[in-house]
C-alpha atoms as a PDB file:
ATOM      1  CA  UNK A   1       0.000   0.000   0.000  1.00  0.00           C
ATOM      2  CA  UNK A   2       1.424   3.410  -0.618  1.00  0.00           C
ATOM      3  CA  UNK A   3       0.474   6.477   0.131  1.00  0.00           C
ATOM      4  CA  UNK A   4      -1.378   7.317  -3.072  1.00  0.00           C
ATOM      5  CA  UNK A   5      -3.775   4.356  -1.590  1.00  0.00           C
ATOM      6  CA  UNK A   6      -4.893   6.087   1.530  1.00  0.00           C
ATOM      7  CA  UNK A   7      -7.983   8.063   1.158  1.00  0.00           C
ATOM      8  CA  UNK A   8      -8.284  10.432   3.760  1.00  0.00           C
ATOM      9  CA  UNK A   9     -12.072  11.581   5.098  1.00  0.00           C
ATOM     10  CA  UNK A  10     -11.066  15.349   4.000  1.00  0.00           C
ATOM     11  CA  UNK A  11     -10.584  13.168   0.350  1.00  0.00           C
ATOM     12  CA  UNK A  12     -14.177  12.004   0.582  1.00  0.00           C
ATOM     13  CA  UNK A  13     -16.796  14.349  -0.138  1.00  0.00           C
ATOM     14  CA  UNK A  14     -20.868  13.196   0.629  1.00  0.00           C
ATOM     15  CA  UNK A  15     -23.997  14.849  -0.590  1.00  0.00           C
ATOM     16  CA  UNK A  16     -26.328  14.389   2.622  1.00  0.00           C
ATOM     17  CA  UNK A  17     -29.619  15.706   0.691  1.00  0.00           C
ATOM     18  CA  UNK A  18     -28.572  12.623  -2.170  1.00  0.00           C
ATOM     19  CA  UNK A  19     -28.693   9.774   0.647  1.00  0.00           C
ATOM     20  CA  UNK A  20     -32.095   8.281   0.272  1.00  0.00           C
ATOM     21  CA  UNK A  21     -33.883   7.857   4.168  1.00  0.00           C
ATOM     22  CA  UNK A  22     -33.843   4.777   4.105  1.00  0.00           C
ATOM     23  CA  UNK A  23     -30.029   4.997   3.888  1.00  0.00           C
ATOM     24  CA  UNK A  24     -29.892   7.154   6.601  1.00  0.00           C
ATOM     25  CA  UNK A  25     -31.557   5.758   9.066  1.00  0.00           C
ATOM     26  CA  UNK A  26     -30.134   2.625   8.789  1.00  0.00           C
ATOM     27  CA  UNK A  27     -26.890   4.218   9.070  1.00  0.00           C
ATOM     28  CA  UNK A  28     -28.180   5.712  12.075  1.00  0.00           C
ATOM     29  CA  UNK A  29     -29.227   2.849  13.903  1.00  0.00           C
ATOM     30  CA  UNK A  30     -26.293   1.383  13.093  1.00  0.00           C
ATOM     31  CA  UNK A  31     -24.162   4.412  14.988  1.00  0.00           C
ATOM     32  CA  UNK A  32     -26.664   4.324  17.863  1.00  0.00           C
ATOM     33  CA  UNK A  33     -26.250   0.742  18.345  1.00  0.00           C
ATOM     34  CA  UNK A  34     -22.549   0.902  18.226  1.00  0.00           C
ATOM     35  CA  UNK A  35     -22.486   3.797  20.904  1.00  0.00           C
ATOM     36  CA  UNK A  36     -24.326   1.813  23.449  1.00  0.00           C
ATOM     37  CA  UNK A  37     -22.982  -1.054  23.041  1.00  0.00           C
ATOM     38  CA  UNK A  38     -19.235   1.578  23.406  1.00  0.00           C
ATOM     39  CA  UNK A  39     -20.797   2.805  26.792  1.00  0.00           C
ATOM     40  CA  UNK A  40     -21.276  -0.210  28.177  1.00  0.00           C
ATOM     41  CA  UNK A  41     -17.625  -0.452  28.951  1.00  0.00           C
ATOM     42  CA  UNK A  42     -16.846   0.996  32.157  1.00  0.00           C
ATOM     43  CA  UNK A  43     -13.557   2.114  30.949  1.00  0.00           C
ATOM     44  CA  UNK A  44     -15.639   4.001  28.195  1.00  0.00           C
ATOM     45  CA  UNK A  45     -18.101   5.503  30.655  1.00  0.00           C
ATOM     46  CA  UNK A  46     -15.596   6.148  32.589  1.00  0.00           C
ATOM     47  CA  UNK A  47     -13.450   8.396  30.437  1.00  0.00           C
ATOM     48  CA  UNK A  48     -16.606  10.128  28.848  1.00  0.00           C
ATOM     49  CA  UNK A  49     -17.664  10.996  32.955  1.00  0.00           C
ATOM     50  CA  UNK A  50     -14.221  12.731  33.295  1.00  0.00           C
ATOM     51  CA  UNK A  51     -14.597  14.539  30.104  1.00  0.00           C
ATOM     52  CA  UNK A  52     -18.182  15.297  31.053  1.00  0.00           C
ATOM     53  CA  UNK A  53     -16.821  16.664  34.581  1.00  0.00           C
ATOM     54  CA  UNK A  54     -13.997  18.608  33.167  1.00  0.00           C
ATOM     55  CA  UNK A  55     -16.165  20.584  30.444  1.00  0.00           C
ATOM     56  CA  UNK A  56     -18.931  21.374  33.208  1.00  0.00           C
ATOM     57  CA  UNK A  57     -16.129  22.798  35.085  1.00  0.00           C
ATOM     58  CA  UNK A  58     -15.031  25.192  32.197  1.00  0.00           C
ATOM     59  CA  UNK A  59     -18.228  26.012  31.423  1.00  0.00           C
ATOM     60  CA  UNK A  60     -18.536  24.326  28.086  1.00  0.00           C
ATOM     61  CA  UNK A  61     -21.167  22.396  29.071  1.00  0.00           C
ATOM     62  CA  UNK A  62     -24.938  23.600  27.552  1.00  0.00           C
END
């Protein structure tokens, strides 16, 4: 593989209104599923409570 190979996701370029709905929403079951199943891990839910706590903090938080 060289570098030519590599596509990079500034490379790729999506037309959101051209996705049927369909499309989308299976993608977006997809993601939702994936993030649970991500925050079941305590190390997961862990790090995104410290990152939670530290924005609050700064004010960041909405």
């Amino acid at each position: 593989m060289t570098a030519e190979d590599v596509c990079t996701s500034e490379d790729v370029k999506i037309d959101l209104k051209a996705v049927p709905d369909y499309a989308m929403d299976t993608l977006c079951r997809i993601v939702i599923g994936l993030t649970r199943r991500m925050f079941e891990d305590p190390e997961v839910r862990a790090d995104y409570e410290r990152w939670r706590k530290e924005n609050e903090e700064l004010g960041m938080r909405n």
